[in-house]
N, C-alpha and C. Protein backbone atom coordinates (compact mmCIF):
# COMPACT_ATOMS: atom_id res chain seq x y z
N UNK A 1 0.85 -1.18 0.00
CA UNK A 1 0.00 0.00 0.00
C UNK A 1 0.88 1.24 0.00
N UNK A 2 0.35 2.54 -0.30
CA UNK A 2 0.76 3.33 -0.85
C UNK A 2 0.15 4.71 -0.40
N UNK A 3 -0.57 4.88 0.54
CA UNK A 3 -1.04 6.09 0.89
C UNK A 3 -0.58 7.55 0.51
N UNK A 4 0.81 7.40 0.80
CA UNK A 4 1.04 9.10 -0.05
C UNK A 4 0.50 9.20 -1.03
N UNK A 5 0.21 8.09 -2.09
CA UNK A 5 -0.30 8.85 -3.37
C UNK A 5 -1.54 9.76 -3.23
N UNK A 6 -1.67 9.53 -2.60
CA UNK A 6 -3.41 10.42 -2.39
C UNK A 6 -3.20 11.45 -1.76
N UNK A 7 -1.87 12.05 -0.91
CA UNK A 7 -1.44 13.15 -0.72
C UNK A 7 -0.97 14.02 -1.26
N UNK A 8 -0.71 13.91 -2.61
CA UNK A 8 -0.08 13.97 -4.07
C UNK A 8 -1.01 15.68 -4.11
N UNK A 9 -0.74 17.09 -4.61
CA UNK A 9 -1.28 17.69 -4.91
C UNK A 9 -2.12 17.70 -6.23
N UNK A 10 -3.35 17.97 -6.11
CA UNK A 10 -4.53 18.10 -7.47
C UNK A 10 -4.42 16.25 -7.53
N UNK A 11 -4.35 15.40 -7.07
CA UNK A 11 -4.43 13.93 -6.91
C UNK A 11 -6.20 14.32 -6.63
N UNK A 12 -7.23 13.45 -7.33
CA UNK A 12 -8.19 13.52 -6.28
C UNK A 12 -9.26 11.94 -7.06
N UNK A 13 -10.40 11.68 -6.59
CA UNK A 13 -11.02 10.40 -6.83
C UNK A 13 -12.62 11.11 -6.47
N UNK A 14 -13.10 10.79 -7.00
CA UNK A 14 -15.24 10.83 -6.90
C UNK A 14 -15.41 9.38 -7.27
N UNK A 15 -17.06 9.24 -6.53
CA UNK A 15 -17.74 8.42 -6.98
C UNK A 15 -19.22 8.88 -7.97
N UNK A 16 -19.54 8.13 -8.92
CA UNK A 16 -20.61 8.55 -9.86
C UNK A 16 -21.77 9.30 -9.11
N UNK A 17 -22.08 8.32 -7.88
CA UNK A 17 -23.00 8.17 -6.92
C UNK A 17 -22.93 10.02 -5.98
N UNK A 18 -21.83 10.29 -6.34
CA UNK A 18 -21.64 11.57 -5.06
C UNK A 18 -21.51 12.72 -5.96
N UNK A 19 -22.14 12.91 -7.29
CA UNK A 19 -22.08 13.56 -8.17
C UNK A 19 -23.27 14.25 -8.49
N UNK A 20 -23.70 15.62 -8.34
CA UNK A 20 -25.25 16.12 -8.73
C UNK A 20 -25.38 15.91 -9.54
N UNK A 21 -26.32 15.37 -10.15
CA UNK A 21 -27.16 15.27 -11.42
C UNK A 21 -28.11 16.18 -11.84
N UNK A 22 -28.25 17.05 -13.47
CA UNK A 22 -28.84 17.45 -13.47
C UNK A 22 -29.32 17.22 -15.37
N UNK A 23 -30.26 18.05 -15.57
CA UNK A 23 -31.03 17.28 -16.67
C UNK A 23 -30.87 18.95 -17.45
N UNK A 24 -30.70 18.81 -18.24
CA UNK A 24 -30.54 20.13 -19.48
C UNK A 24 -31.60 19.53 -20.50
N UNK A 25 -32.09 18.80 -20.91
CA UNK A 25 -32.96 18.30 -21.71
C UNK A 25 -33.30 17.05 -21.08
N UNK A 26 -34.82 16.66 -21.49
CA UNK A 26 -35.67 15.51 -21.05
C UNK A 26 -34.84 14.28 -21.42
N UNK A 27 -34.49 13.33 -20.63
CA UNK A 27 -33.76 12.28 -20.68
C UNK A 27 -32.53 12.21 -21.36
N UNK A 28 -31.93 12.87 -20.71
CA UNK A 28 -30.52 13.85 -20.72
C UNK A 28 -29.94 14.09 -19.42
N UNK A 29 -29.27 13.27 -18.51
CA UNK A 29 -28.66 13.67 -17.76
C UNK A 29 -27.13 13.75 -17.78
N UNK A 30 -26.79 14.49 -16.70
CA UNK A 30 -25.04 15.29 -16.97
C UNK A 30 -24.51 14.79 -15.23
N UNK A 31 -23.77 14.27 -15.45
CA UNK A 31 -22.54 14.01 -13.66
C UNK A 31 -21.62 14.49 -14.01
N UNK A 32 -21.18 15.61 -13.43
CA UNK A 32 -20.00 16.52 -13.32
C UNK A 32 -19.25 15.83 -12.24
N UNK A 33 -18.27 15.37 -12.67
CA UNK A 33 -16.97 14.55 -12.24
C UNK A 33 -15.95 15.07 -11.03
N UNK A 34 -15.15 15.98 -12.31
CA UNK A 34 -13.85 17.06 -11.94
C UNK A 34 -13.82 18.14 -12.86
N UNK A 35 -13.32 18.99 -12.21
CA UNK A 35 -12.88 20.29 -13.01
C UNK A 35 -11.41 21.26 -11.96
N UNK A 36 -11.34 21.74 -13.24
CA UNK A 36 -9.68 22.00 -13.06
C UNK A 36 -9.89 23.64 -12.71
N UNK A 37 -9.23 24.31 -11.93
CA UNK A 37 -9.30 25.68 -11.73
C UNK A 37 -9.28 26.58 -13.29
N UNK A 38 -8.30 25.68 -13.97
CA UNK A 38 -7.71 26.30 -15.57
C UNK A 38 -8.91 26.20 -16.46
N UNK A 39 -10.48 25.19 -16.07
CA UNK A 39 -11.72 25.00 -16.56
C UNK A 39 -12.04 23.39 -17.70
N UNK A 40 -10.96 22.79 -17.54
CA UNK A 40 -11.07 21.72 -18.03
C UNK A 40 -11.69 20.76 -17.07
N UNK A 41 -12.49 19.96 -17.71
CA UNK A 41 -13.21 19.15 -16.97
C UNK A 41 -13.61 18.15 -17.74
N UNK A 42 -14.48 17.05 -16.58
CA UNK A 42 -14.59 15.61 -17.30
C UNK A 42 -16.32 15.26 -16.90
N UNK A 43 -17.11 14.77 -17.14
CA UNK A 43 -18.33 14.22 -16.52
C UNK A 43 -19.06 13.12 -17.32
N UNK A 44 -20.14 12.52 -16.75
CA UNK A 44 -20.73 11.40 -17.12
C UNK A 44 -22.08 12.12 -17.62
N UNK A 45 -22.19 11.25 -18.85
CA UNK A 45 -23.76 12.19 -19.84
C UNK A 45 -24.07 10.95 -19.59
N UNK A 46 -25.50 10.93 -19.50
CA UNK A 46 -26.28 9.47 -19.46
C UNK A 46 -27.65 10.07 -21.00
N UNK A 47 -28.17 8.87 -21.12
CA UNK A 47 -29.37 9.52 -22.30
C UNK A 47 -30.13 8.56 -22.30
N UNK A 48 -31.67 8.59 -22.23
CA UNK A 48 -32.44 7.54 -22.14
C UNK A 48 -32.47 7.35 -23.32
N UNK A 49 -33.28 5.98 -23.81
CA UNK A 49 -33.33 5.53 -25.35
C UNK A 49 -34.65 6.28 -25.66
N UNK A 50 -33.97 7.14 -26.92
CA UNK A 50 -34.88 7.98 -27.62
C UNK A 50 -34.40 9.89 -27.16
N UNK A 51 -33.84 9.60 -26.38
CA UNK A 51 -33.51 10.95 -25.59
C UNK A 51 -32.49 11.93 -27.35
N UNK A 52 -32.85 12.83 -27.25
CA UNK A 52 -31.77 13.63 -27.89
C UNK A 52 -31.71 15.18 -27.76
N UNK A 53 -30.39 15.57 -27.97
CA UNK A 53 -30.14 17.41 -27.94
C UNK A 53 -30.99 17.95 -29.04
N UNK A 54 -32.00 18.98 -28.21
CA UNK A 54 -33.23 19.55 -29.20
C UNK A 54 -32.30 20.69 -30.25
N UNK A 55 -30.72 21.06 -30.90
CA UNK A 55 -30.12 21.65 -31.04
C UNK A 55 -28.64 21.30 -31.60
N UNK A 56 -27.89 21.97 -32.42
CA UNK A 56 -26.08 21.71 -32.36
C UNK A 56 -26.03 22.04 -30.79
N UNK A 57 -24.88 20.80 -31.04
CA UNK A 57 -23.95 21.06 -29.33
C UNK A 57 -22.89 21.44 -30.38
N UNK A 58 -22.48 22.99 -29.44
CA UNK A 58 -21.09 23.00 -31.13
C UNK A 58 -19.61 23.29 -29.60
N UNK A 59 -18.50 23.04 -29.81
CA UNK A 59 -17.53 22.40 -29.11
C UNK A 59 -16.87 23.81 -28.70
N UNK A 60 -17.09 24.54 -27.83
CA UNK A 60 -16.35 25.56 -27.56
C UNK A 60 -16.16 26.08 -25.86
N UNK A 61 -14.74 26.38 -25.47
CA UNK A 61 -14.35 27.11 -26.28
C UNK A 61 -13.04 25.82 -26.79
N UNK A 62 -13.04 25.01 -26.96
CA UNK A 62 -12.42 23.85 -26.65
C UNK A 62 -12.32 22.78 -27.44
N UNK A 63 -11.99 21.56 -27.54
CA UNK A 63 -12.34 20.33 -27.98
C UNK A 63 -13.90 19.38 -27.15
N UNK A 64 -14.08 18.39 -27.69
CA UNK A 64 -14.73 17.90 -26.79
C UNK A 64 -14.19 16.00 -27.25
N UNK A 65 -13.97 15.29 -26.11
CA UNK A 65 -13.78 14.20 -25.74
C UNK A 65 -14.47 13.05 -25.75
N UNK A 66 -14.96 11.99 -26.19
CA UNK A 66 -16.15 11.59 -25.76
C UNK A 66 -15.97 9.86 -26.06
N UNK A 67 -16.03 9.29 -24.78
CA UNK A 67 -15.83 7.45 -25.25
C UNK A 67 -17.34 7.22 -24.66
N UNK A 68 -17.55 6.24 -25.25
CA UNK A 68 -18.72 5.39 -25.68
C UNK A 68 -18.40 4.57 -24.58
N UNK A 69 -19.10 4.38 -22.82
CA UNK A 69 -19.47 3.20 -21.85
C UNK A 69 -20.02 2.42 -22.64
N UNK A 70 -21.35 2.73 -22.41
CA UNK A 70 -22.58 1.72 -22.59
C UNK A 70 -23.40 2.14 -23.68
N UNK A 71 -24.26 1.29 -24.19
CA UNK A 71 -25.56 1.62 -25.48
C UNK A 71 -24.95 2.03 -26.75
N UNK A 72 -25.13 2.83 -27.25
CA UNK A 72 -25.01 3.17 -28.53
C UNK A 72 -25.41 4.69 -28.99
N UNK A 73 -24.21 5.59 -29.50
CA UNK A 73 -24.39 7.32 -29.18
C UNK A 73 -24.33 7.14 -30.79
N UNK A 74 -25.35 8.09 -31.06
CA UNK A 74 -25.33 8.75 -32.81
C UNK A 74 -25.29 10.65 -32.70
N UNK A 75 -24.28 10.88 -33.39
CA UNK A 75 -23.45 12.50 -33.34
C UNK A 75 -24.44 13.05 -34.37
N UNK A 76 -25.49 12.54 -35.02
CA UNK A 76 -26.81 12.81 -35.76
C UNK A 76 -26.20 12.77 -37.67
N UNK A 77 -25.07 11.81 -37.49
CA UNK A 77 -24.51 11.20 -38.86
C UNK A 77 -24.63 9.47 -39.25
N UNK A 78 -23.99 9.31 -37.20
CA UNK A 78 -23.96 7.83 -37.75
C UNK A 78 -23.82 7.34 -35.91
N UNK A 79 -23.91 6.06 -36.06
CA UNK A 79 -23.88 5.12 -34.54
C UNK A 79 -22.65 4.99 -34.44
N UNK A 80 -22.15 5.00 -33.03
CA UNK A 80 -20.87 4.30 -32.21
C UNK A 80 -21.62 3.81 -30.96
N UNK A 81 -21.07 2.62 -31.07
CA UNK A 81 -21.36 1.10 -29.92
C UNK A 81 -20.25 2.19 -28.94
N UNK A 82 -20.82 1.05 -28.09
CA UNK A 82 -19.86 1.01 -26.44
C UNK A 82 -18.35 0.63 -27.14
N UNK A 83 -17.46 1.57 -26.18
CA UNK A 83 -15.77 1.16 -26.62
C UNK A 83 -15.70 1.97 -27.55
N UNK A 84 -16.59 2.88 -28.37
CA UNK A 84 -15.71 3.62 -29.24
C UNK A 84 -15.29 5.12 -28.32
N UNK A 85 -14.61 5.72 -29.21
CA UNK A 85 -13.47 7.18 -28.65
C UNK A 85 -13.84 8.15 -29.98
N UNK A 86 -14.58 9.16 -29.47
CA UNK A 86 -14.69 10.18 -30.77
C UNK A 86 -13.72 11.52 -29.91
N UNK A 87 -13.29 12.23 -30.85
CA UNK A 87 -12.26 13.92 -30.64
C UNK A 87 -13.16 14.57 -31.37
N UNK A 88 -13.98 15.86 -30.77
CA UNK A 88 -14.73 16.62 -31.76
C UNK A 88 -13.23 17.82 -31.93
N UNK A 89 -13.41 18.49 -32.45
CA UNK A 89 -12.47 19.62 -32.61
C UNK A 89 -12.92 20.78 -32.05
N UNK A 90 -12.10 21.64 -31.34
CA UNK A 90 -12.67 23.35 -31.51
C UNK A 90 -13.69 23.49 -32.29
N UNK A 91 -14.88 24.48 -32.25
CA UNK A 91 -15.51 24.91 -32.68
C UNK A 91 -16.44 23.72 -33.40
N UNK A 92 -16.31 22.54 -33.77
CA UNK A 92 -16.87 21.71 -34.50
C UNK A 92 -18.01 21.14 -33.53
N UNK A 93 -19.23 20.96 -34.24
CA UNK A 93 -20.55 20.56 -33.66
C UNK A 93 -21.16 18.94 -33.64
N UNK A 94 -22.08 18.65 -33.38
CA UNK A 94 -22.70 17.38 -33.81
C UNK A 94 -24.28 17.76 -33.21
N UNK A 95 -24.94 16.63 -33.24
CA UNK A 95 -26.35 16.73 -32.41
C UNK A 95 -26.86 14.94 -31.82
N UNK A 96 -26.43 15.51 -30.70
CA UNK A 96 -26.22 14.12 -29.40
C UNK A 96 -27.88 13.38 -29.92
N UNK A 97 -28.04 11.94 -30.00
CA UNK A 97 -29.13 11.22 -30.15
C UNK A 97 -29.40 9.90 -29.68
N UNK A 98 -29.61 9.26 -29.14
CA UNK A 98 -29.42 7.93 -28.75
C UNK A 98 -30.86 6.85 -29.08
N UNK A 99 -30.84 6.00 -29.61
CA UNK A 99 -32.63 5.27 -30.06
C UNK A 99 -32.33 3.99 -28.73
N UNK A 100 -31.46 3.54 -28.38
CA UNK A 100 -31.25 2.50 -27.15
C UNK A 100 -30.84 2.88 -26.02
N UNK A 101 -30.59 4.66 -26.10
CA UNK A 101 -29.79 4.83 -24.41
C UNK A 101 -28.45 4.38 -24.71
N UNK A 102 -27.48 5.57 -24.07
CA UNK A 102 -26.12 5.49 -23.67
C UNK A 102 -25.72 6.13 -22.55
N UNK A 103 -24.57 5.78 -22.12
CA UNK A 103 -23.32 6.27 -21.21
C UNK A 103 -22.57 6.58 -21.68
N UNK A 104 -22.11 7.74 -21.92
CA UNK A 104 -20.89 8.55 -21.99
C UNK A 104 -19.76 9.53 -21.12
N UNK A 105 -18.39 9.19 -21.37
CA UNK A 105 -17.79 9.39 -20.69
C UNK A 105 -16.88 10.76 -21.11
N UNK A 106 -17.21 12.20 -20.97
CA UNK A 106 -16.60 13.31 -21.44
C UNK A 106 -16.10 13.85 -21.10
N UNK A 107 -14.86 14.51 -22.05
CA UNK A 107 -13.63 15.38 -21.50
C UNK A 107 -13.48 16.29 -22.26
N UNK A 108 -13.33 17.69 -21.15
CA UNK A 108 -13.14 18.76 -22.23
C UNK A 108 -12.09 19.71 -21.58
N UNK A 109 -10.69 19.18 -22.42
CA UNK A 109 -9.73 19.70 -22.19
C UNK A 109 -8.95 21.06 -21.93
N UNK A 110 -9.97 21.74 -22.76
CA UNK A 110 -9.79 23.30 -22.55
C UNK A 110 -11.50 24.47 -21.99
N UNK A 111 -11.45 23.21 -21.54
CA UNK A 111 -12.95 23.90 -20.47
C UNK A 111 -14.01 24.03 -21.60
């Protein structure tokens, strides 16, 4: 065992469970993870099946991050199963949709 590591500065650990949840659109929920003073941050999108962004989500001011947990996420072009890894770019958009429900796991590197 190893305890200093966790004494480590900006070291830190959450659970999903200890995370507010909140809903920006109907079967659309968001778990805010971590975030960095500098504004980068990471959180858990959940989406019921059928759930989708009434809108472009367009990627700013930043990239956006996004692996595929569970179900199956469509960027409103095409499907990625669980296990895939999409990089949106700066400024570049999509429109979040799901017909089975997903888990997604997001990072946005420059806040």
């Amino acid at each position: 065992m190893h305890p200093e590591i966790l004494d480590q500065p900006g070291y830190f650990s959450t659970h999903i469970s200890e995370s507010i949840v909140r809903e920006p659109f109907p079967g659309v929920r968001v778990r805010p993870l971590w975030k960095d003073p500098g504004g980068a941050h990471a959180a858990v999108l959940e989406m019921d099946p059928g759930a989708s962004w009434p809108r472009r989500d367009i990627h700013e001011p930043g990239p956006e991050e996004v692996y595929v947990v569970a179900g199956v996420f469509n960027d409103g072009a095409r499907d990625y199963p669980a296990g895939t890894f999409l990089h949106a770019p700066a400024g570049s958009w999509h429109i979040p949709s799901t017909s089975s429900g997903c888990v997604l796991f997001l990072f946005y590197p420059a806040g």
